[in-house]
PDB file of N, CA and C in Angstrom:
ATOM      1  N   UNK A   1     -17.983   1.909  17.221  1.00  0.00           N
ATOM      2  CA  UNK A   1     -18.099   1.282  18.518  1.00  0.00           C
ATOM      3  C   UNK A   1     -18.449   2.334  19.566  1.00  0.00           C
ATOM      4  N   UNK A   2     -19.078   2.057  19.898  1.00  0.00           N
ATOM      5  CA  UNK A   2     -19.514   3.308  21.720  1.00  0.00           C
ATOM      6  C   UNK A   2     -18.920   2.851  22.992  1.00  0.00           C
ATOM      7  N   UNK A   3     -18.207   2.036  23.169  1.00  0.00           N
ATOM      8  CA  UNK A   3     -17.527   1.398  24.323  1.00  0.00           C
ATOM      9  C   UNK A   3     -16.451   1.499  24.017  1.00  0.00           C
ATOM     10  N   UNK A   4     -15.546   2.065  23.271  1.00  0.00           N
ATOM     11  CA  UNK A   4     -14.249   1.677  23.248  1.00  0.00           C
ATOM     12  C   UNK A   4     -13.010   1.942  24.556  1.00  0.00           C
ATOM     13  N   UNK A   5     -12.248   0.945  24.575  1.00  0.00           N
ATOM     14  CA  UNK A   5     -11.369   1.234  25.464  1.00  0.00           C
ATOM     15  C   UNK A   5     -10.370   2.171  25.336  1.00  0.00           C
ATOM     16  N   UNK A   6     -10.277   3.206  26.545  1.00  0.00           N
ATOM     17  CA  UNK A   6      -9.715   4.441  26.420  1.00  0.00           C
ATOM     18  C   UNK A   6      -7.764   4.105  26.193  1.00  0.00           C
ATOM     19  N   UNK A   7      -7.167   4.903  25.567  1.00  0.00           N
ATOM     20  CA  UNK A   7      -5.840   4.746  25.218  1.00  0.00           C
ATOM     21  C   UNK A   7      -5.038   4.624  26.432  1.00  0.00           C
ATOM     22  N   UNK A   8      -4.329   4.236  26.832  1.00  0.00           N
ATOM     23  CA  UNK A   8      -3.451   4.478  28.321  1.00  0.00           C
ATOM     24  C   UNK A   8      -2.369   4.868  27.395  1.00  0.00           C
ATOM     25  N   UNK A   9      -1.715   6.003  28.182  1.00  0.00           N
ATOM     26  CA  UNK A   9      -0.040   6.645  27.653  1.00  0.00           C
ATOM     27  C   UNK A   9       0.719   5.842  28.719  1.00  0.00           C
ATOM     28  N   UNK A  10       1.774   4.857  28.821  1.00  0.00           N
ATOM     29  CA  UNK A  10       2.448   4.118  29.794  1.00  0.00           C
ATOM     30  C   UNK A  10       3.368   5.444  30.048  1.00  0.00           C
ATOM     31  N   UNK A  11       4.504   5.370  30.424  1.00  0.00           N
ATOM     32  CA  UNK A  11       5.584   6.472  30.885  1.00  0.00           C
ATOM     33  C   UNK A  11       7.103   5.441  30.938  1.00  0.00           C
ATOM     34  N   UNK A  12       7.935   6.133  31.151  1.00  0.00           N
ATOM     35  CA  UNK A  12       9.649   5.120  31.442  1.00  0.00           C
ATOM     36  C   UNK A  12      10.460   6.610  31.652  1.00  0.00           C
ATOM     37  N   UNK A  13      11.143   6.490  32.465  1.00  0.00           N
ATOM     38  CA  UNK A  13      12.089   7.567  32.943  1.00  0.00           C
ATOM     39  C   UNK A  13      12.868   8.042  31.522  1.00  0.00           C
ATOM     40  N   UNK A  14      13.072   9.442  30.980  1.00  0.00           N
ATOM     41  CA  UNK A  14      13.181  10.064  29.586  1.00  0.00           C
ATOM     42  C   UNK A  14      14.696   9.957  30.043  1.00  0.00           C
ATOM     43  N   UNK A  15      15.326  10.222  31.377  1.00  0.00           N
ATOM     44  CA  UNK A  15      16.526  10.886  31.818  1.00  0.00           C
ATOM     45  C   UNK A  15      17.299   9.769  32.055  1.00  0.00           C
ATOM     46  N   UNK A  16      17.258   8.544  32.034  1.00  0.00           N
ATOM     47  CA  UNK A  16      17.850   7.574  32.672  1.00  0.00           C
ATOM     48  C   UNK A  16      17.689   6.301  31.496  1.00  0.00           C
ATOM     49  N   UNK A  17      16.431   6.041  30.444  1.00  0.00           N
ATOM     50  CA  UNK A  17      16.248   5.466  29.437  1.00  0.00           C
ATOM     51  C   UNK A  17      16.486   5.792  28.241  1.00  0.00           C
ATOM     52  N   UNK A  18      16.712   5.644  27.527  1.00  0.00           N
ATOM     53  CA  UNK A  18      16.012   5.542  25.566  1.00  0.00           C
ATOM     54  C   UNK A  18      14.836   4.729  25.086  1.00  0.00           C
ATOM     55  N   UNK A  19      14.161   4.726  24.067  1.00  0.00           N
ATOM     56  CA  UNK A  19      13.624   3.581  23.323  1.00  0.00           C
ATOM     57  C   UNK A  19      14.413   2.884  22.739  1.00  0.00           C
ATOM     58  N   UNK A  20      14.453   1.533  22.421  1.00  0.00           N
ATOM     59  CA  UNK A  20      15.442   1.261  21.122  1.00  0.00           C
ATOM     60  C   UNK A  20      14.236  -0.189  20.673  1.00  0.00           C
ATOM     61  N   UNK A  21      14.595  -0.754  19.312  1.00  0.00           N
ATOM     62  CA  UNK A  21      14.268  -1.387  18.680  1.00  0.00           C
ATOM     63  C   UNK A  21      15.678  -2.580  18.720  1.00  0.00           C
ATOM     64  N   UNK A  22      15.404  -3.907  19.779  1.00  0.00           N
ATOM     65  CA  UNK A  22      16.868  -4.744  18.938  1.00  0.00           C
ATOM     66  C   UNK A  22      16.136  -5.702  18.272  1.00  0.00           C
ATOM     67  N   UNK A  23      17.387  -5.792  17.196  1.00  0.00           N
ATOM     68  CA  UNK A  23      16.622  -6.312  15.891  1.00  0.00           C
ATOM     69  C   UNK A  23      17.913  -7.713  15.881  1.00  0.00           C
ATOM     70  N   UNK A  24      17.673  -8.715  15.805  1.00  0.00           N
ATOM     71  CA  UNK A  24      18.355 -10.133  16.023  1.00  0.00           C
ATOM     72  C   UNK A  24      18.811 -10.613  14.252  1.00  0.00           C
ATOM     73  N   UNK A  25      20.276 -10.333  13.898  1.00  0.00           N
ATOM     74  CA  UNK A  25      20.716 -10.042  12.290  1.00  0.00           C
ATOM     75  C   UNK A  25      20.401 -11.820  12.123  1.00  0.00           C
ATOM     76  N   UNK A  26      20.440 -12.214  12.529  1.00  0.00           N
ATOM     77  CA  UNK A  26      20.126 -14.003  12.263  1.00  0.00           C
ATOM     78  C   UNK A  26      18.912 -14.257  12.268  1.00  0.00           C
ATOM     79  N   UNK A  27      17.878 -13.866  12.859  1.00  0.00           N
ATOM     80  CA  UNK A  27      16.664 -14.794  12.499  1.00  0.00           C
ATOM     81  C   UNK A  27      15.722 -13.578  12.464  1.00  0.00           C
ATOM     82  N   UNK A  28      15.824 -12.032  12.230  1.00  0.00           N
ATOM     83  CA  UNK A  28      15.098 -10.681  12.493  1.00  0.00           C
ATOM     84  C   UNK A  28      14.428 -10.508  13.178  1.00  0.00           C
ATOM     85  N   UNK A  29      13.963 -11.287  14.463  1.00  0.00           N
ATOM     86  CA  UNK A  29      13.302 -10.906  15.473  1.00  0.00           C
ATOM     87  C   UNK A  29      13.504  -9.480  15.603  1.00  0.00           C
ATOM     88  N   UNK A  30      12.372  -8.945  16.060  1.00  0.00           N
ATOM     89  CA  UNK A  30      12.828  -7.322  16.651  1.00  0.00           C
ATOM     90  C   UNK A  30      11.934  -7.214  17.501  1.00  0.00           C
ATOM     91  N   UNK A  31      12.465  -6.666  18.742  1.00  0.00           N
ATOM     92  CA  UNK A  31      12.023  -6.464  20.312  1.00  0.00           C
ATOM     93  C   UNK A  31      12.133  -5.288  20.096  1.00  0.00           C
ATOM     94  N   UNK A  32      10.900  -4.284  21.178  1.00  0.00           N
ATOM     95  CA  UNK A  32      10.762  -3.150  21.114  1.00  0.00           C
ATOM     96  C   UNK A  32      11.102  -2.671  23.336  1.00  0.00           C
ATOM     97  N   UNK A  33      11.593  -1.783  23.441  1.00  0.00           N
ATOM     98  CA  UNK A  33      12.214  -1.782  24.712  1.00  0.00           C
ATOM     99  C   UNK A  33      12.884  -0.376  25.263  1.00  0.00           C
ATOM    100  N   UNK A  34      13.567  -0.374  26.070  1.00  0.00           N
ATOM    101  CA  UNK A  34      14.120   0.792  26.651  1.00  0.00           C
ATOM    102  C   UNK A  34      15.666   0.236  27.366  1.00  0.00           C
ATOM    103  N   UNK A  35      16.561   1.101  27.250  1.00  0.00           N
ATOM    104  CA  UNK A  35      17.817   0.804  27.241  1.00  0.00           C
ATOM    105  C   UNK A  35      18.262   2.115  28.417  1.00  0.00           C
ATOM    106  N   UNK A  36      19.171   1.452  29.333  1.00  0.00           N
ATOM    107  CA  UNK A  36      19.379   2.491  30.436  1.00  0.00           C
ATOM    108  C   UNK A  36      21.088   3.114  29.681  1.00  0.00           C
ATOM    109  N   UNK A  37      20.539   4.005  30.159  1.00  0.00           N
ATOM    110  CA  UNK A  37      21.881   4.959  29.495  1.00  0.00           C
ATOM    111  C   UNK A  37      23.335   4.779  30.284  1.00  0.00           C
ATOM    112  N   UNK A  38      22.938   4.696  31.591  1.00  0.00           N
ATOM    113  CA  UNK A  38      24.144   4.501  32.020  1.00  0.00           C
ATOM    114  C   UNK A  38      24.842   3.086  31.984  1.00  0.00           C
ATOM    115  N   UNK A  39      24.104   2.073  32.440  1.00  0.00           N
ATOM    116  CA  UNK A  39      24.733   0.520  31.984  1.00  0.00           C
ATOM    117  C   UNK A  39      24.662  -0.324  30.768  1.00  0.00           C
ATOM    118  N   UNK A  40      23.462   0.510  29.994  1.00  0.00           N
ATOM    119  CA  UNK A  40      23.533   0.223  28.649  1.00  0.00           C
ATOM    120  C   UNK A  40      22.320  -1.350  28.603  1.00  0.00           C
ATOM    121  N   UNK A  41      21.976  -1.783  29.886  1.00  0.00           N
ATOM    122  CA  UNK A  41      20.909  -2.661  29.635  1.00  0.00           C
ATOM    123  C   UNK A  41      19.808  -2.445  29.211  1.00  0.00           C
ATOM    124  N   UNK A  42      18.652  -3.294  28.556  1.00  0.00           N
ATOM    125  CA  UNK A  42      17.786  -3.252  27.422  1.00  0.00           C
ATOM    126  C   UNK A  42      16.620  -3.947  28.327  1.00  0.00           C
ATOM    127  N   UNK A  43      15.491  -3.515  28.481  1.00  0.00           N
ATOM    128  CA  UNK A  43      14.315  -4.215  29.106  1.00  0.00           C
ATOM    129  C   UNK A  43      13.968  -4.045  27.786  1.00  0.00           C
ATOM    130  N   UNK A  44      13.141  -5.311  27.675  1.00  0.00           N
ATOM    131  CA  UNK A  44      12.452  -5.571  26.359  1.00  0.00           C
ATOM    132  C   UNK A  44      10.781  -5.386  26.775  1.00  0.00           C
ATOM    133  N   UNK A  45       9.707  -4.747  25.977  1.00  0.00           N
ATOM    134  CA  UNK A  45       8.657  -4.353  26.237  1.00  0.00           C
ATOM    135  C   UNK A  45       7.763  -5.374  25.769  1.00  0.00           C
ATOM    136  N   UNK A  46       8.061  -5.602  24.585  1.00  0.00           N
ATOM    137  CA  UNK A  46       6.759  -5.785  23.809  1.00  0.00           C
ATOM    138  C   UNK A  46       7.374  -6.462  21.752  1.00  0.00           C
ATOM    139  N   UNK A  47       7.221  -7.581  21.380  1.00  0.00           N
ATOM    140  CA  UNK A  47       7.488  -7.942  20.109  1.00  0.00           C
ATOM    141  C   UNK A  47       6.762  -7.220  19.200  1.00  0.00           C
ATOM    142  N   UNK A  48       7.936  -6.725  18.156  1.00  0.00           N
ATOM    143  CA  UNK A  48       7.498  -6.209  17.185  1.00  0.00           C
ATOM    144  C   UNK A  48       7.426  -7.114  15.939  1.00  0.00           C
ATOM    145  N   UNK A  49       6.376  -7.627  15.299  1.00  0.00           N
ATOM    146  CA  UNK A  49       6.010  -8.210  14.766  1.00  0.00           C
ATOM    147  C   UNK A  49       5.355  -7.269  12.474  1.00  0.00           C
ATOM    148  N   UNK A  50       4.683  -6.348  12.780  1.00  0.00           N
ATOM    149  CA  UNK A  50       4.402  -5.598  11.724  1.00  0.00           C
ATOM    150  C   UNK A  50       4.503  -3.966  11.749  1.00  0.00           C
ATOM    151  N   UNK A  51       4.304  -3.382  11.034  1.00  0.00           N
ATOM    152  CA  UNK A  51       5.006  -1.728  11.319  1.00  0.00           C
ATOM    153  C   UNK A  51       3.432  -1.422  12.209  1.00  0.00           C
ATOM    154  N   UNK A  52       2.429  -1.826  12.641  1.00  0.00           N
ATOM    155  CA  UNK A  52       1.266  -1.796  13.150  1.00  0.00           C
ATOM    156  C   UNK A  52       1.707  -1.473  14.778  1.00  0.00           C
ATOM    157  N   UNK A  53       2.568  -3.039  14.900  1.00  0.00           N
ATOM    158  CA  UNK A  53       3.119  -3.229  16.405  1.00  0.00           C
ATOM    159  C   UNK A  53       3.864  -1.557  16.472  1.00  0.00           C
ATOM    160  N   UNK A  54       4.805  -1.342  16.284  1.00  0.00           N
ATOM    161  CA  UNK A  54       5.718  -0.634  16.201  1.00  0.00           C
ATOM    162  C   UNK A  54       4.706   0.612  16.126  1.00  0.00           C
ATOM    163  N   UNK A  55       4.044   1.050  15.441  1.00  0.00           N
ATOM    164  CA  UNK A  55       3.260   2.251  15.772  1.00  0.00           C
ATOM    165  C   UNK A  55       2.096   2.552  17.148  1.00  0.00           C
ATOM    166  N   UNK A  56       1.954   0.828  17.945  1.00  0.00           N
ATOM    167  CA  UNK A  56       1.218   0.792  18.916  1.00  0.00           C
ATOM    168  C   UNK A  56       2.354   1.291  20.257  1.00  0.00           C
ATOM    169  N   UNK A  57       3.710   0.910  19.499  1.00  0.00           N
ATOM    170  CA  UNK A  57       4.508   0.666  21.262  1.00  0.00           C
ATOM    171  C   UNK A  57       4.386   2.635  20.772  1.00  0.00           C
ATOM    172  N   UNK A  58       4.613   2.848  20.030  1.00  0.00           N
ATOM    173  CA  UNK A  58       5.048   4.614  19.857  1.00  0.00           C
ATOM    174  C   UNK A  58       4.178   5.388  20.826  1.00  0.00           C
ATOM    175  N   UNK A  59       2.586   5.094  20.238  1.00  0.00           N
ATOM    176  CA  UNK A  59       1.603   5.330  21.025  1.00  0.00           C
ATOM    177  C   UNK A  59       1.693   4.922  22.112  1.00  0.00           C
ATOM    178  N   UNK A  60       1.837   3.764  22.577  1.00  0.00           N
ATOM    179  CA  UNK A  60       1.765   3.365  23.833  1.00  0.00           C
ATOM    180  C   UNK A  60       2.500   4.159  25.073  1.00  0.00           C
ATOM    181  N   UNK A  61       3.573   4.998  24.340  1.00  0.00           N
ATOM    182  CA  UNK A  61       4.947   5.534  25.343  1.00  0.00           C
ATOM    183  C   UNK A  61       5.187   6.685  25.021  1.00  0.00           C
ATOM    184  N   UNK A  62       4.138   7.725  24.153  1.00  0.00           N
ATOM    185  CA  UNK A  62       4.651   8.756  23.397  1.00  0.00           C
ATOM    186  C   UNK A  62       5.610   9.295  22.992  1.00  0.00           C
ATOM    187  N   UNK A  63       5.725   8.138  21.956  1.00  0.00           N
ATOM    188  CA  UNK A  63       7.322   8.636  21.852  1.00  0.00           C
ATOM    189  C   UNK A  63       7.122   8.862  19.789  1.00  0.00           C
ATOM    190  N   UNK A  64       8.225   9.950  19.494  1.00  0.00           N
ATOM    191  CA  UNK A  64       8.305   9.709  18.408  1.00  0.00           C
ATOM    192  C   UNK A  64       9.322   9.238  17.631  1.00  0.00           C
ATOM    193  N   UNK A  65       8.693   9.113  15.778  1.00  0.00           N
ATOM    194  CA  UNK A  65       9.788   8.323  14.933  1.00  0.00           C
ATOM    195  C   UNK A  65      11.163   8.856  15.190  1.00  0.00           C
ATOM    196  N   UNK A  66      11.723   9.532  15.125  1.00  0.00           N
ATOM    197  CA  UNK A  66      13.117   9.904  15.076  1.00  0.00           C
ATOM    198  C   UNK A  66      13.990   9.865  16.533  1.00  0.00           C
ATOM    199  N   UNK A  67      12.855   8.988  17.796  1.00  0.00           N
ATOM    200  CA  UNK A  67      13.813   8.926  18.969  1.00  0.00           C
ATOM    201  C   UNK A  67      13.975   7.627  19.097  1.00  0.00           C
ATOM    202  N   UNK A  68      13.690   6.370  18.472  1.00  0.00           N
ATOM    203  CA  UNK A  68      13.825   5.352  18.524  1.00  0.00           C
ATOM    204  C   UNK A  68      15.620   4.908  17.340  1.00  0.00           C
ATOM    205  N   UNK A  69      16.207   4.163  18.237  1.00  0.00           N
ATOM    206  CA  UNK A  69      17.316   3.297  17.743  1.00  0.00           C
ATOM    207  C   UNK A  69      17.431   2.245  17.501  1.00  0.00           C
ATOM    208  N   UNK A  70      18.122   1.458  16.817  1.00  0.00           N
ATOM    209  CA  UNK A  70      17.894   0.427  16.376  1.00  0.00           C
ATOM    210  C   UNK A  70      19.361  -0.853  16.728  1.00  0.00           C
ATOM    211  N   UNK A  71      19.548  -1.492  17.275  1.00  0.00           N
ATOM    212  CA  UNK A  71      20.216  -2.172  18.663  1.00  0.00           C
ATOM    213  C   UNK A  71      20.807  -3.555  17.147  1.00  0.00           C
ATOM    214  N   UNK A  72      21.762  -3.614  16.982  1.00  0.00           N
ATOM    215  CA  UNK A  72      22.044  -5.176  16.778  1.00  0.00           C
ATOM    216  C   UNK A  72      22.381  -5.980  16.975  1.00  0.00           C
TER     217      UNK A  72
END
């Protein structure tokens, strides 16, 4: 392709957030999101649907495999 659309890196405060993955033990939904450290609330980003999704939100937020948690 010669047009492709350029990558955007989004951003989320490193000092005040996490990534986390919550994953729903009843029906496995899994939401991909950021969790505030101090109150412990979860903005949800984006459904994770195949390990595809899940490698787009990574990219999307530069973040890597071993900083993401997994919420139940």
């Amino acid at each position: 392709m010669f047009f492709r659309k350029k990558q955007e890196i989004h951003s989320y405060d490193r000092e005040s957030q996490r990534p986390v993955i919550r994953a729903s033990i009843c029906t496995g939904e899994r939401t991909a999101g950021f969790q505030d450290i101090r109150t412990g609330k979860i903005t949800e980003v984006m459904l994770i649907r195949t390990p595809a999704d899940l490698e787009r939100f990574r990219q999307l937020y530069g973040i890597g495999a071993d900083e993401i948690r997994t919420e139940y």
